[in-house]
ModelCIF file with pLDDT and N, C-alpha, C, O atoms, coordinates in Angstrom:
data_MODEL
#
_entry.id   MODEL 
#
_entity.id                         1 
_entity.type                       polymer 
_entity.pdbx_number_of_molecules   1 
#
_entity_poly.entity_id                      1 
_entity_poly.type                           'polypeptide(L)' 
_entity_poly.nstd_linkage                   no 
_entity_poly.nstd_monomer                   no 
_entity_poly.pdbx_seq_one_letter_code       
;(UNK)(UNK)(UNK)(UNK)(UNK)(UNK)(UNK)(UNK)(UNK)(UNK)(UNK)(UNK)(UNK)(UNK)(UNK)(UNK)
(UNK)(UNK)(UNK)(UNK)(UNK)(UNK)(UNK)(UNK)(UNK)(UNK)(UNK)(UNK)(UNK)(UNK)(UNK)(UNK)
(UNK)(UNK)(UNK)(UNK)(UNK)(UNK)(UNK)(UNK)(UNK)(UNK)(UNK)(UNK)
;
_entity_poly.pdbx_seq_one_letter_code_can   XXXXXXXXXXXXXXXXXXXXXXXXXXXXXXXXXXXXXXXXXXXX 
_entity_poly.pdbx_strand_id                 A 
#
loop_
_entity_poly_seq.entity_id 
_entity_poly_seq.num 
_entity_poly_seq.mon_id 
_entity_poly_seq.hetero 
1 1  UNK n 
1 2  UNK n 
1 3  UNK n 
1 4  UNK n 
1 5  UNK n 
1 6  UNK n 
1 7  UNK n 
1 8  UNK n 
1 9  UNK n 
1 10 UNK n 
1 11 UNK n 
1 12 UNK n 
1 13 UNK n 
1 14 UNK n 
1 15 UNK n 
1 16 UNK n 
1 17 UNK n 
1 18 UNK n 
1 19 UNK n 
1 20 UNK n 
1 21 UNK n 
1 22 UNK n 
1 23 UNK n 
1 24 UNK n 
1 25 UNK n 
1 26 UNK n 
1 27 UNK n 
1 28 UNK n 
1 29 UNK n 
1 30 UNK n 
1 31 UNK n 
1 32 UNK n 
1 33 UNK n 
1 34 UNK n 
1 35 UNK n 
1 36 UNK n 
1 37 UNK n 
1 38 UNK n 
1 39 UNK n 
1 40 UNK n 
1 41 UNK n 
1 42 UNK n 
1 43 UNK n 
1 44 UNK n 
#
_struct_asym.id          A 
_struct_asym.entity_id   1 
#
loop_
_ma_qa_metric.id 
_ma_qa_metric.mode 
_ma_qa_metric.name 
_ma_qa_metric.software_group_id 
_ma_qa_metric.type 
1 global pLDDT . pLDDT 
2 local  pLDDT . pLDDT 
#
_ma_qa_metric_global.metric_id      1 
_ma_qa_metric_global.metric_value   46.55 
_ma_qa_metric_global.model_id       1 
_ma_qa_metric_global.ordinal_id     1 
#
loop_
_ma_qa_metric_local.label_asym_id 
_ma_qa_metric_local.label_comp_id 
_ma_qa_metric_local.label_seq_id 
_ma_qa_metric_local.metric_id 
_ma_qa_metric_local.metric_value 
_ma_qa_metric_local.model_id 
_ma_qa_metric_local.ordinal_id 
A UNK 1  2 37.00 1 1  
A UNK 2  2 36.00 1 2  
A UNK 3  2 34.00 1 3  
A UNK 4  2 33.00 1 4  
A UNK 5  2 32.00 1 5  
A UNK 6  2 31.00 1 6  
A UNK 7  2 30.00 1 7  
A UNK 8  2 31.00 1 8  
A UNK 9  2 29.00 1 9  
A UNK 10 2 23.00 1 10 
A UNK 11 2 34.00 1 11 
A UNK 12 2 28.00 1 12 
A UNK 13 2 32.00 1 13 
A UNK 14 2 31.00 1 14 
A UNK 15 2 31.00 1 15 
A UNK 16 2 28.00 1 16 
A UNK 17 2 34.00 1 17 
A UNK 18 2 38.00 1 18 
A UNK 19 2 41.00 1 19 
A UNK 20 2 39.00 1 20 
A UNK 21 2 42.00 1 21 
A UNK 22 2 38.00 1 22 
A UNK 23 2 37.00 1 23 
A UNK 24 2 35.00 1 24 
A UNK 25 2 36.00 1 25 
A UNK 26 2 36.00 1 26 
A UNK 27 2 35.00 1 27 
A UNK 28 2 35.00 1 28 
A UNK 29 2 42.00 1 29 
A UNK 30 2 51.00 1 30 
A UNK 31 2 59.00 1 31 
A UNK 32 2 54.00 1 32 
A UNK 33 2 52.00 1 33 
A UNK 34 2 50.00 1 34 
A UNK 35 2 46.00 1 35 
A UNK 36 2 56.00 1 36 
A UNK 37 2 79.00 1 37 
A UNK 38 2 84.00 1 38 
A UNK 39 2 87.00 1 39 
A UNK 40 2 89.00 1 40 
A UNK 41 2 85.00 1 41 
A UNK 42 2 86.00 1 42 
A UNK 43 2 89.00 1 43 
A UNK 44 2 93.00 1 44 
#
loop_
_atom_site.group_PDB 
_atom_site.id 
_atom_site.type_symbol 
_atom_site.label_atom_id 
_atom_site.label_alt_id 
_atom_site.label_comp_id 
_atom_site.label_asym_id 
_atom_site.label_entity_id 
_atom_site.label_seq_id 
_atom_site.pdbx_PDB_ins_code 
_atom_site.Cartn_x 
_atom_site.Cartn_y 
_atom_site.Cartn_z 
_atom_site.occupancy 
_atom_site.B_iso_or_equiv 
_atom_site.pdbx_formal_charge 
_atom_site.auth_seq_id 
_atom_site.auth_comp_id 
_atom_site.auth_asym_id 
_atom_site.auth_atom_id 
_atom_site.pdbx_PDB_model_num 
ATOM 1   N N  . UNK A 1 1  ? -0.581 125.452 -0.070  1.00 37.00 ? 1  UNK A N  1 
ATOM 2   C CA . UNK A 1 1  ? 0.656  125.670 0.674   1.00 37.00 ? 1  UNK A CA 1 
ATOM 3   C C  . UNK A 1 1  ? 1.600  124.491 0.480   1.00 37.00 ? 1  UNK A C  1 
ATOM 4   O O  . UNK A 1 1  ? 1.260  123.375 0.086   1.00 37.00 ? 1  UNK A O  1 
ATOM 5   N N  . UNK A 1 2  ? 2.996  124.933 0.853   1.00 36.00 ? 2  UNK A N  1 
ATOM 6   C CA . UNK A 1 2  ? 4.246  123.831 0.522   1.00 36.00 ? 2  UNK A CA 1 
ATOM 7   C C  . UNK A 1 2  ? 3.679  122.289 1.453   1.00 36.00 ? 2  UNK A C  1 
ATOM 8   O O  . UNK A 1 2  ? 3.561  121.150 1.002   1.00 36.00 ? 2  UNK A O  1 
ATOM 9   N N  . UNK A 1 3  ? 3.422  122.772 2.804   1.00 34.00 ? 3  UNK A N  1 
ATOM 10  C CA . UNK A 1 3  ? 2.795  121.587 3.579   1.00 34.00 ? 3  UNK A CA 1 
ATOM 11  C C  . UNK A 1 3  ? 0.978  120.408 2.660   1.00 34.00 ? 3  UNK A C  1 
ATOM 12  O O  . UNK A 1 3  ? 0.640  119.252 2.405   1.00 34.00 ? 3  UNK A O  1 
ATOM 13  N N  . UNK A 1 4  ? 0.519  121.695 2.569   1.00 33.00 ? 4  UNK A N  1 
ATOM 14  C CA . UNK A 1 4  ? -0.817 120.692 2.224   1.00 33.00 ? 4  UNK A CA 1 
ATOM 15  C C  . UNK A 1 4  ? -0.323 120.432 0.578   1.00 33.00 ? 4  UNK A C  1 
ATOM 16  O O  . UNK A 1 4  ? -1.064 119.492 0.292   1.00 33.00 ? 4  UNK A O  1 
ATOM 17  N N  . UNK A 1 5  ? 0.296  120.646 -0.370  1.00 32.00 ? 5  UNK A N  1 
ATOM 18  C CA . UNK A 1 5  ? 0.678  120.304 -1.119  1.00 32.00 ? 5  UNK A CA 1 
ATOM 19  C C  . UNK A 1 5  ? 1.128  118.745 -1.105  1.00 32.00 ? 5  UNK A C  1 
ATOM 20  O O  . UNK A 1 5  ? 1.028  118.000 -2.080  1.00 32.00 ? 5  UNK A O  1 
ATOM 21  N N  . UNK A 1 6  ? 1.687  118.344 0.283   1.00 31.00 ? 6  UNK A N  1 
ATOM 22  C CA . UNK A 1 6  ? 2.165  117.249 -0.090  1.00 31.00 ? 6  UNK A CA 1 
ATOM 23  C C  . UNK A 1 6  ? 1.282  116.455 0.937   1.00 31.00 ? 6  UNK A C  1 
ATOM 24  O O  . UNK A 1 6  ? 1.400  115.229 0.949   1.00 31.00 ? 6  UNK A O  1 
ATOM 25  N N  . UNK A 1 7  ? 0.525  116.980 1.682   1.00 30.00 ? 7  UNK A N  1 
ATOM 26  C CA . UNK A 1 7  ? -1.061 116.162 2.344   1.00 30.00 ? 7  UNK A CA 1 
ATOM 27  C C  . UNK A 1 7  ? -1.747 116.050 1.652   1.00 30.00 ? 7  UNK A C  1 
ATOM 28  O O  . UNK A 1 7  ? -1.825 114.831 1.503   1.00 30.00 ? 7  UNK A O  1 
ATOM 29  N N  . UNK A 1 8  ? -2.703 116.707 0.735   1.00 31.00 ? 8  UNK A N  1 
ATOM 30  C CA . UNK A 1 8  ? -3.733 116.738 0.099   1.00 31.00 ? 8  UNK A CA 1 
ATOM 31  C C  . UNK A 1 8  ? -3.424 117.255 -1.472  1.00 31.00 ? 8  UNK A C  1 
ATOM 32  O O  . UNK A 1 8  ? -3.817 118.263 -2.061  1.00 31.00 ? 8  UNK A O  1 
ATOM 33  N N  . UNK A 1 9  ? -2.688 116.314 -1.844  1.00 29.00 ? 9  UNK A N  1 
ATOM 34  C CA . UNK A 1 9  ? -2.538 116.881 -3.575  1.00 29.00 ? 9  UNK A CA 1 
ATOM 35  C C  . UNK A 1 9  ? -4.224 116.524 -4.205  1.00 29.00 ? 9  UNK A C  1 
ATOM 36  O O  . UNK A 1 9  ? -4.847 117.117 -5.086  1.00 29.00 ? 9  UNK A O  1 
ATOM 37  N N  . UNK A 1 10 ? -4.518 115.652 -3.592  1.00 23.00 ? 10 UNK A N  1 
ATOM 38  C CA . UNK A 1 10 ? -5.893 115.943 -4.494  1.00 23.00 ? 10 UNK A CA 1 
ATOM 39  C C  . UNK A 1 10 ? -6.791 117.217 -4.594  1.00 23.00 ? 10 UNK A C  1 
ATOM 40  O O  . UNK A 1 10 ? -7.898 117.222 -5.132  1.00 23.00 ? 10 UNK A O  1 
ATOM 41  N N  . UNK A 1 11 ? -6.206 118.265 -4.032  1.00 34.00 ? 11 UNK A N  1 
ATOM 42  C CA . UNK A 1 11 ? -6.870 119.179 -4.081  1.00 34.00 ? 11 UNK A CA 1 
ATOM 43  C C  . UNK A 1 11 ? -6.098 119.947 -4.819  1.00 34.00 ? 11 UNK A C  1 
ATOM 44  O O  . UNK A 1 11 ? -6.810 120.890 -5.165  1.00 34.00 ? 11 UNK A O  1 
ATOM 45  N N  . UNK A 1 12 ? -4.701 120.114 -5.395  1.00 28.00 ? 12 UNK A N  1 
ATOM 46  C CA . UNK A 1 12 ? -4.187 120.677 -6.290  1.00 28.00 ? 12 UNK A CA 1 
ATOM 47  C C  . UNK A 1 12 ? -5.099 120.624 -7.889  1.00 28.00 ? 12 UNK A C  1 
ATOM 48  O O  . UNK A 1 12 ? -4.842 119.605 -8.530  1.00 28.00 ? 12 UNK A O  1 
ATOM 49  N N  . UNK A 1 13 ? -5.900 121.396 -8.430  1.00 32.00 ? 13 UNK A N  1 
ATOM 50  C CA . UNK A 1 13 ? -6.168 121.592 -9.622  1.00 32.00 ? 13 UNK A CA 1 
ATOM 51  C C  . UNK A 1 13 ? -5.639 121.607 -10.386 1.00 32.00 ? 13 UNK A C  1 
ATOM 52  O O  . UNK A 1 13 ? -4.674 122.372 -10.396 1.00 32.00 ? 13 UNK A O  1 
ATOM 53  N N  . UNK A 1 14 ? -5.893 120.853 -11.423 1.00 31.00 ? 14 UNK A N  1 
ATOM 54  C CA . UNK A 1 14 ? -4.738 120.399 -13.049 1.00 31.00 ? 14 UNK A CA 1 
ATOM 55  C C  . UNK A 1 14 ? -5.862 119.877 -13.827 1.00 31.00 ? 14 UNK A C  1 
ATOM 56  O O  . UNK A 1 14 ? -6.991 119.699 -13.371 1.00 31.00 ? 14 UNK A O  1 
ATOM 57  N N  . UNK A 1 15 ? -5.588 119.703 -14.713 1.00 31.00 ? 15 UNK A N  1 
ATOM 58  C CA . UNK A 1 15 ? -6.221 119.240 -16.000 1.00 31.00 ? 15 UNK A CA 1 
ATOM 59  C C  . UNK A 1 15 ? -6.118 117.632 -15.624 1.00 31.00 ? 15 UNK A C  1 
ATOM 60  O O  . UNK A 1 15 ? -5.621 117.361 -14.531 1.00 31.00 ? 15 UNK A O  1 
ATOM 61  N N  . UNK A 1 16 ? -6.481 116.754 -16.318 1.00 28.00 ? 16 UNK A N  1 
ATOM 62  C CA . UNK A 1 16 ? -6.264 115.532 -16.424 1.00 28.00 ? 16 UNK A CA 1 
ATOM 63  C C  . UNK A 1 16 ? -5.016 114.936 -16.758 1.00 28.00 ? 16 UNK A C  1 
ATOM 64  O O  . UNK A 1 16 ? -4.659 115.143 -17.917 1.00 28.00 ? 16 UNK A O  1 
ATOM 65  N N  . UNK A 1 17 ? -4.007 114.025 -15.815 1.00 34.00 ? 17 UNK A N  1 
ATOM 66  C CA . UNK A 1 17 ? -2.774 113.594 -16.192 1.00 34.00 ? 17 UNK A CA 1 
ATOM 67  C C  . UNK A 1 17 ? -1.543 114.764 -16.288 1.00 34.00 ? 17 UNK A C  1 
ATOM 68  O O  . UNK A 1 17 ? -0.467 114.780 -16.885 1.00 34.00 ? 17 UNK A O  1 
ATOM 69  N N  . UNK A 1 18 ? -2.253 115.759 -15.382 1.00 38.00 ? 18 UNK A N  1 
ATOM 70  C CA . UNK A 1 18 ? -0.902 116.815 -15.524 1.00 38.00 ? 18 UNK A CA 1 
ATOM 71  C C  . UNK A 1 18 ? -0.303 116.446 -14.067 1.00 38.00 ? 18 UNK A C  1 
ATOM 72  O O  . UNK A 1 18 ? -0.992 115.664 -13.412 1.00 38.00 ? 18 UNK A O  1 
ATOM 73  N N  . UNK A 1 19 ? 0.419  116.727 -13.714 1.00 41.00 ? 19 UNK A N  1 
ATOM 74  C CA . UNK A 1 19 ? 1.434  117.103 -12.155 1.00 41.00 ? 19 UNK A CA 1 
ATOM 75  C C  . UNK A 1 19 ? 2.101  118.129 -12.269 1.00 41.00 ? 19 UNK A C  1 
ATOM 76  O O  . UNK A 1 19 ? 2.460  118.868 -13.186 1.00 41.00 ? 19 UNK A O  1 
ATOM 77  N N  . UNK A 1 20 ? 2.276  118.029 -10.613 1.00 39.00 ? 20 UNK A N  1 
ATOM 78  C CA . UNK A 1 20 ? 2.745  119.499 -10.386 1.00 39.00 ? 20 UNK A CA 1 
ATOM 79  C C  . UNK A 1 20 ? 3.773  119.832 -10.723 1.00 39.00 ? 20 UNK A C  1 
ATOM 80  O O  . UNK A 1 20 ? 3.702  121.018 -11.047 1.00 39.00 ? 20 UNK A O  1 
ATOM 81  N N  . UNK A 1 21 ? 5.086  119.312 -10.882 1.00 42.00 ? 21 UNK A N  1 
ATOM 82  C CA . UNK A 1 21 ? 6.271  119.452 -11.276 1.00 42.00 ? 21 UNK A CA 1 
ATOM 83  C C  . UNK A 1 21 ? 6.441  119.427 -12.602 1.00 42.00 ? 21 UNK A C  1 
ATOM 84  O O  . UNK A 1 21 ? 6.247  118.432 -13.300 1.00 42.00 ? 21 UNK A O  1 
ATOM 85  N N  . UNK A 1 22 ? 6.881  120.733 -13.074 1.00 38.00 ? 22 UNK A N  1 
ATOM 86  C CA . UNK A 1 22 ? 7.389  120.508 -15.256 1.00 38.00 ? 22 UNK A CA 1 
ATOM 87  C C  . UNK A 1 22 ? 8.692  120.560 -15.182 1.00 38.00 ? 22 UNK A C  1 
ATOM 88  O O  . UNK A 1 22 ? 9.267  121.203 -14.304 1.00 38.00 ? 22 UNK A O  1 
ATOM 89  N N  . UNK A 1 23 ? 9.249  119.945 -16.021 1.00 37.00 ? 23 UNK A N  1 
ATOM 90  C CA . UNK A 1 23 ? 10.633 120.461 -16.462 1.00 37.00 ? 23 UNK A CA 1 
ATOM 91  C C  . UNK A 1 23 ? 10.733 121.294 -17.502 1.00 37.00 ? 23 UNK A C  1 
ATOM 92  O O  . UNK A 1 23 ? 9.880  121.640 -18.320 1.00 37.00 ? 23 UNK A O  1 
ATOM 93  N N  . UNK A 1 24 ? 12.116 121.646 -17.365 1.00 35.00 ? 24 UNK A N  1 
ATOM 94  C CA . UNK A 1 24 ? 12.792 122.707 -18.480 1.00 35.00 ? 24 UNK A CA 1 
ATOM 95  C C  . UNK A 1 24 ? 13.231 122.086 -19.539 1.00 35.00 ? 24 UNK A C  1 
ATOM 96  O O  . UNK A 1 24 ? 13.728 122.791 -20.417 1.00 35.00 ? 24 UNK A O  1 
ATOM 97  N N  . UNK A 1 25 ? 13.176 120.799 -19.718 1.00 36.00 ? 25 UNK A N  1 
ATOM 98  C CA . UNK A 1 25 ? 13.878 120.250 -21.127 1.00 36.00 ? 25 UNK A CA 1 
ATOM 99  C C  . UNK A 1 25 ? 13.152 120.553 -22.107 1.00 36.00 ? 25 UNK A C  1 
ATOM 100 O O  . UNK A 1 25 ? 11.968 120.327 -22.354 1.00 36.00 ? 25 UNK A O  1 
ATOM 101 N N  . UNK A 1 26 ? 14.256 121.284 -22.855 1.00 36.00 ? 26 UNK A N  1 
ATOM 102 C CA . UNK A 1 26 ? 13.757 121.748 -24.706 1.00 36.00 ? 26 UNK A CA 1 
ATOM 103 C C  . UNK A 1 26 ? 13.109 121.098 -25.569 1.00 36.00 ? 26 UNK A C  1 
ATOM 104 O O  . UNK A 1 26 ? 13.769 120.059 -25.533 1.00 36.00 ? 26 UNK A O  1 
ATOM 105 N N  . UNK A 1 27 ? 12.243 120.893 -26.394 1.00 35.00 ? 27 UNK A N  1 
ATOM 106 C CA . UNK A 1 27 ? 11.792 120.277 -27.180 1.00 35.00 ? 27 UNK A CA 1 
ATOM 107 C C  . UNK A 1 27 ? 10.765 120.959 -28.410 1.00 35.00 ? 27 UNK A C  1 
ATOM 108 O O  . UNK A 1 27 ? 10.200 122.053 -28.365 1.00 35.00 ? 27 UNK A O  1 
ATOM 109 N N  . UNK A 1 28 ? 10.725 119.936 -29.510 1.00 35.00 ? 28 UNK A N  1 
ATOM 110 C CA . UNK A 1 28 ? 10.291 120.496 -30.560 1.00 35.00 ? 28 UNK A CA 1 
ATOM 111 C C  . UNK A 1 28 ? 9.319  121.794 -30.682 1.00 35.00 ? 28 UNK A C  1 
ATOM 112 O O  . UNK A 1 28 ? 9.285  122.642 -31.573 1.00 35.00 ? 28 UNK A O  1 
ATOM 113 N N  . UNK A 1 29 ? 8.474  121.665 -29.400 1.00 42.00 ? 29 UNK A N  1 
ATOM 114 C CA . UNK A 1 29 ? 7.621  122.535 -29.115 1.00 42.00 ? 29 UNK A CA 1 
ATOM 115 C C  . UNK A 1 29 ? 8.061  124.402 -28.778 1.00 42.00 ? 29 UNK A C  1 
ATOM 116 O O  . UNK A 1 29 ? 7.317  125.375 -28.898 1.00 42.00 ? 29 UNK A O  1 
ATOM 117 N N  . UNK A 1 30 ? 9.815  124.349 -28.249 1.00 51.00 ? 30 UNK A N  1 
ATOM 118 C CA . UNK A 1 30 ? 9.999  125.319 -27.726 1.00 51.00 ? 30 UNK A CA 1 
ATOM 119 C C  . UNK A 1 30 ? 9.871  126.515 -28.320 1.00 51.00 ? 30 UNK A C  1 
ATOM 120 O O  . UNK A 1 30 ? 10.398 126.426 -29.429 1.00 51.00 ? 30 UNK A O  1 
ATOM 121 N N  . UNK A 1 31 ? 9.415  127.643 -28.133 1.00 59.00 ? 31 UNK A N  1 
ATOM 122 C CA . UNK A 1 31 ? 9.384  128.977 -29.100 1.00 59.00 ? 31 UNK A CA 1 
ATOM 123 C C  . UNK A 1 31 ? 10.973 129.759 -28.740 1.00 59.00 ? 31 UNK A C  1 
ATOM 124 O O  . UNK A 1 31 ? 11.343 130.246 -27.672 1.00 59.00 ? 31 UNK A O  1 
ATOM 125 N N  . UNK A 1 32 ? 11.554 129.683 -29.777 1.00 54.00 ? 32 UNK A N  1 
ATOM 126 C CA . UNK A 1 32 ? 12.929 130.267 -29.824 1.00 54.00 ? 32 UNK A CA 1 
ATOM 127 C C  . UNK A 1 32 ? 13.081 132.272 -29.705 1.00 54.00 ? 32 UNK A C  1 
ATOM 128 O O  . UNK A 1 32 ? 12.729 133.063 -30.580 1.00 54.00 ? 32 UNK A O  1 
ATOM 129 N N  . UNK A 1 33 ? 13.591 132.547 -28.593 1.00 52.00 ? 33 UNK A N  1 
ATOM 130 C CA . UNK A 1 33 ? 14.058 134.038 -28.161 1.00 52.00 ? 33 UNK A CA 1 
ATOM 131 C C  . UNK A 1 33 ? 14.399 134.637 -29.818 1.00 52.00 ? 33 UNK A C  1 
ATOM 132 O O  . UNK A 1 33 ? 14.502 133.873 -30.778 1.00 52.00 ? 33 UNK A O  1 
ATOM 133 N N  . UNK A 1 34 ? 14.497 135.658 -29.880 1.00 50.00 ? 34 UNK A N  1 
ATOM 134 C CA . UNK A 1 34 ? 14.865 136.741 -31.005 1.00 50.00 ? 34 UNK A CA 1 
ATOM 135 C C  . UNK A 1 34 ? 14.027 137.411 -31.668 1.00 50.00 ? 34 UNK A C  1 
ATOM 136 O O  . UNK A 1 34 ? 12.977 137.198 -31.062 1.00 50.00 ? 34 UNK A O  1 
ATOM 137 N N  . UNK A 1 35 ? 13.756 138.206 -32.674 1.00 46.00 ? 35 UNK A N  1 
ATOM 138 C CA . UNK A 1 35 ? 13.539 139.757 -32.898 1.00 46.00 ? 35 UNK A CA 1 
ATOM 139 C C  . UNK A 1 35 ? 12.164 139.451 -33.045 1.00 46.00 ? 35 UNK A C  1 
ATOM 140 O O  . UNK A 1 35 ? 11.298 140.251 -32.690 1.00 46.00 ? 35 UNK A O  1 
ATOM 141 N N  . UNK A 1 36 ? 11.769 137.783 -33.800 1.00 56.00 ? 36 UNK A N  1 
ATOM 142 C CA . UNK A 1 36 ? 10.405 137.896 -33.817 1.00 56.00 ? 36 UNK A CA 1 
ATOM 143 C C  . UNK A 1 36 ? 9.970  137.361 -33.078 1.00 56.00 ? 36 UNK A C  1 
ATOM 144 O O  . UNK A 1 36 ? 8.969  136.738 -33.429 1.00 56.00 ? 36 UNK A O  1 
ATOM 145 N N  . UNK A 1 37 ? 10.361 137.246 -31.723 1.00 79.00 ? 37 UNK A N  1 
ATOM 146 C CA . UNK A 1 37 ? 9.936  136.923 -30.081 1.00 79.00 ? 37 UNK A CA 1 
ATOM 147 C C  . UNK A 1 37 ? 9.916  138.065 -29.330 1.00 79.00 ? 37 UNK A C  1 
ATOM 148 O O  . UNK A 1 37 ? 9.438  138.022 -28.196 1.00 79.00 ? 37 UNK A O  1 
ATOM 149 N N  . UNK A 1 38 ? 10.405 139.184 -29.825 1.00 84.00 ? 38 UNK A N  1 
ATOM 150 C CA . UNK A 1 38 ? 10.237 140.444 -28.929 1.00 84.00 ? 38 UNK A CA 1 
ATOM 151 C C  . UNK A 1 38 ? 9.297  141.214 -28.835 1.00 84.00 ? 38 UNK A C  1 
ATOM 152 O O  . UNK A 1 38 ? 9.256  142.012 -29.772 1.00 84.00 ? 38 UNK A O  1 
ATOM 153 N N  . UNK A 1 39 ? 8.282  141.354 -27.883 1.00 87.00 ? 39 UNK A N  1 
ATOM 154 C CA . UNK A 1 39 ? 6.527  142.182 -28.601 1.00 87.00 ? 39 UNK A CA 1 
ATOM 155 C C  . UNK A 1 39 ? 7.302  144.009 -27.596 1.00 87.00 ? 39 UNK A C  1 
ATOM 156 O O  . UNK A 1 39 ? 6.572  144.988 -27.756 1.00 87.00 ? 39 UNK A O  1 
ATOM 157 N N  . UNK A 1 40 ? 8.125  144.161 -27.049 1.00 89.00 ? 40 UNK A N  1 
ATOM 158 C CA . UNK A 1 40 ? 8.477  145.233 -26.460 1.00 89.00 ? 40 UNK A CA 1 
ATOM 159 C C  . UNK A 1 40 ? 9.531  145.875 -27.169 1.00 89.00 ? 40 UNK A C  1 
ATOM 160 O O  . UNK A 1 40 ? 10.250 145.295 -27.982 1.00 89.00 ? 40 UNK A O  1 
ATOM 161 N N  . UNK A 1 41 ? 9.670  147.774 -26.677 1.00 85.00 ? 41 UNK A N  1 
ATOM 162 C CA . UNK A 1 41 ? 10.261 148.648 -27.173 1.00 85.00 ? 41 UNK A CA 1 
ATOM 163 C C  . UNK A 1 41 ? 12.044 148.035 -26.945 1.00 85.00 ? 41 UNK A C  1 
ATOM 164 O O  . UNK A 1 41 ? 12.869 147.434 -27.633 1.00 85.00 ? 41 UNK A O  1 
ATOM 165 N N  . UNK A 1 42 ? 11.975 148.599 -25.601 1.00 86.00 ? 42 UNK A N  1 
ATOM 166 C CA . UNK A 1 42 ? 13.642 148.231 -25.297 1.00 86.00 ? 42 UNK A CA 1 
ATOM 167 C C  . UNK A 1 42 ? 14.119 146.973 -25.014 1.00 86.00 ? 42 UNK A C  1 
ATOM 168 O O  . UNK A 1 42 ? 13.567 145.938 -24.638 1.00 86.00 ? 42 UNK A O  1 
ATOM 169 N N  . UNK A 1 43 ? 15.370 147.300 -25.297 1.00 89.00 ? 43 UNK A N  1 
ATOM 170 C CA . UNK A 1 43 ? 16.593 145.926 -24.857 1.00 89.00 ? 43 UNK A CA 1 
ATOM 171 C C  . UNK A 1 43 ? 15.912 145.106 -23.832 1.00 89.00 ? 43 UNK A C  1 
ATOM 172 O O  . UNK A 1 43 ? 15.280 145.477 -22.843 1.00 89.00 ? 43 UNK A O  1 
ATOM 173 N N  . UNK A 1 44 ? 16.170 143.896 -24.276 1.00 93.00 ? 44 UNK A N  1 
ATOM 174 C CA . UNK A 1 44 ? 15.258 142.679 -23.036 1.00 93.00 ? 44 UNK A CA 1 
ATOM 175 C C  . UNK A 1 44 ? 16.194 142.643 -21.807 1.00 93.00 ? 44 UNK A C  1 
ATOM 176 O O  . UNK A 1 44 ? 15.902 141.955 -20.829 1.00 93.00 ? 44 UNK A O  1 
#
């Protein structure tokens, strides 16, 4: 919960050296939107 989140983060599960907060900044890694990003029939 939003409350014990910030009492007891040690109980938040993550991998090693992750936290809870990610950002959105782009980087080399990002997989780019378009035709060979689309696995569905219709218009996205």
């Amino acid at each position: 919960s939003t409350s014990a989140m910030a009492q007891n983060i040690a109980k938040i599960a993550t991998l090693p050296g992750s936290s809870v907060k990610s950002s959105h900044t782009k980087n080399a890694f990002n997989q780019k939107a378009g035709a060979g990003m689309q696995f569905c029939k219709g218009n996205l």
